[in-house]
Protein backbone atom coordinates (compact mmCIF):
# COMPACT_ATOMS: atom_id res chain seq x y z
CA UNK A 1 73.23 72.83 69.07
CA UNK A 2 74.68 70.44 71.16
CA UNK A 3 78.07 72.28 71.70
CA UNK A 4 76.01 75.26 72.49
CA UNK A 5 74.30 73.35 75.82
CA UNK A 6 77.85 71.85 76.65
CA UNK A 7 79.42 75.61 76.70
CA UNK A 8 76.89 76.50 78.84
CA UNK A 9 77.03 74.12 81.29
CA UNK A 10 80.57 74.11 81.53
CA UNK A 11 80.85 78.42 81.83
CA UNK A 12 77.70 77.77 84.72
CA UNK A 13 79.84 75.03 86.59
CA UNK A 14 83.04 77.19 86.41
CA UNK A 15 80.54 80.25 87.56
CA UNK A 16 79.59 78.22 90.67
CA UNK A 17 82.92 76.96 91.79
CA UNK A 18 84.52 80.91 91.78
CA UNK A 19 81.21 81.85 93.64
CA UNK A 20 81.72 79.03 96.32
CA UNK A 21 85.38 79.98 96.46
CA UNK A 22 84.34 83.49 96.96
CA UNK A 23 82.19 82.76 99.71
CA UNK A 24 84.77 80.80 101.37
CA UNK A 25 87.03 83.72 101.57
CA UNK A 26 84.53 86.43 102.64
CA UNK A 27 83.78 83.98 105.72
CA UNK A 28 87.59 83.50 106.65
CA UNK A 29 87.87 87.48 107.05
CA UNK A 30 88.22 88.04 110.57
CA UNK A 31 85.85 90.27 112.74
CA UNK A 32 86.84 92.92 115.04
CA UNK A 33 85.43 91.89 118.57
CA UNK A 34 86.29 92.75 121.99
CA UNK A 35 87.41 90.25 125.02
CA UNK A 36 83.03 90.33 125.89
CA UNK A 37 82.02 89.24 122.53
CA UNK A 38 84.91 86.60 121.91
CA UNK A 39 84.04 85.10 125.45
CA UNK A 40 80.23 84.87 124.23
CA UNK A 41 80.97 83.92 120.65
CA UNK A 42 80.39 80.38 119.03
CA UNK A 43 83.25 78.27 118.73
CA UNK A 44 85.42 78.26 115.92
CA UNK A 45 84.26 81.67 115.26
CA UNK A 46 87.42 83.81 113.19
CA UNK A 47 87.90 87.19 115.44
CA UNK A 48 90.41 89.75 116.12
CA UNK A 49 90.51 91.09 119.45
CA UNK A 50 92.69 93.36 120.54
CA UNK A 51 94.62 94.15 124.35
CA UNK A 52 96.85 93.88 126.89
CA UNK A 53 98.55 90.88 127.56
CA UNK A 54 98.95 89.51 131.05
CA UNK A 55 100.31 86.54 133.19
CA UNK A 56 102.17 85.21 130.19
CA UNK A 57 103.76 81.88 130.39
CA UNK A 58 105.28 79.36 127.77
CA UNK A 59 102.14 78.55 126.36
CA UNK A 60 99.72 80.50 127.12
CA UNK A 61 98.95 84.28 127.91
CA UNK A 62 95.76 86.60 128.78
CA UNK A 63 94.41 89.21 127.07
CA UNK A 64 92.77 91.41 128.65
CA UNK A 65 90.41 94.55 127.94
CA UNK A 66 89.97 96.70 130.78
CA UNK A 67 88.75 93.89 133.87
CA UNK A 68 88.27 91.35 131.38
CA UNK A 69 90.40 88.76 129.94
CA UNK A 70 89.75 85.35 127.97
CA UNK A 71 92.97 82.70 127.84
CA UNK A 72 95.35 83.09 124.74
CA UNK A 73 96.78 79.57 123.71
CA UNK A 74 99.69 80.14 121.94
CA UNK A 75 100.54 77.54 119.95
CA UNK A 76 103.41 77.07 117.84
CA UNK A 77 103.53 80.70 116.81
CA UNK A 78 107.10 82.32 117.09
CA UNK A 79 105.58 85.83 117.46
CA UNK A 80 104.08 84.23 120.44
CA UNK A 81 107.15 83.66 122.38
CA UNK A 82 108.17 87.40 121.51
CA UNK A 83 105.13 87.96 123.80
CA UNK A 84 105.61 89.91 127.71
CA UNK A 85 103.63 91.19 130.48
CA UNK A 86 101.72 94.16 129.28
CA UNK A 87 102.47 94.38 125.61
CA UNK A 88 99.57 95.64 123.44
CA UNK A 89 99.05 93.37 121.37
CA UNK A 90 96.17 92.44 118.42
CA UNK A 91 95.54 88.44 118.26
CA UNK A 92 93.71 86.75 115.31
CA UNK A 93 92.29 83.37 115.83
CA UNK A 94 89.73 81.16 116.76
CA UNK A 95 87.39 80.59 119.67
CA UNK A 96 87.96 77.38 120.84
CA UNK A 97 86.16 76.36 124.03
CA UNK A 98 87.37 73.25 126.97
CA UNK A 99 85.20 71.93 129.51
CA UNK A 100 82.91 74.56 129.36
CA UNK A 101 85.39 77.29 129.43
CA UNK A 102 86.18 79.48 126.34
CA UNK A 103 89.86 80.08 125.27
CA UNK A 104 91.32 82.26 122.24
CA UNK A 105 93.80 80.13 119.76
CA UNK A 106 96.06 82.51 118.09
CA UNK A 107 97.15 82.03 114.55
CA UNK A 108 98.85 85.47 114.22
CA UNK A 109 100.00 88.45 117.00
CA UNK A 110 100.87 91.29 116.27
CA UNK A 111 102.19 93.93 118.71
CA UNK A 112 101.00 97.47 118.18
């Protein structure tokens, strides 16, 4: 009988760890969101916005949806540097916020 409880508890601890590492990956899926919602979001939330980019410089760029744009820290991404003045582009990464202000870091661009 005693095997019998220590199967158990073993298959329900093994059951719980792939659960937790389930849920862990679910949450790190990014959310479509548009330059309004990221600017509004909580910070560290996971989006993917996508836009136009504007006034790029070495590390930084805007992205901007119609009138709107939030700040684009680029980061050491190499895509990044591939990055001009009014590419299209679609950005996943965090909201990070400054001093009050709210800025986009990018962990992956990709131009459409």
């Amino acid at each position: 009988m005693e095997m019998d409880e220590k199967k158990i508890a073993l298959a329900a601890a093994v059951f719980a760890v792939a659960g937790i590492a389930l849920l862990f990956f679910l949450s790190e899926t990014p959310r479509e969101a548009t330059v309004a919602e990221a600017l509004v979001a909580q910070a560290n939330s996971y989006l993917s916005i996508s836009g136009t980019a504007q006034n790029v410089t070495a590390d930084k760029f805007y992205l901007c949806q119609r009138q709107l744009c939030i700040s684009m820290k680029k980061g050491e991404l190499v895509s990044a540097q591939l990055v001009e003045n009014g590419d299209a582009l679609r950005v996943l990464g965090r909201v990070k916020e400054y001093q009050g202000s709210k800025y986009f870091e990018a962990e992956r661009i990709e131009v459409k």
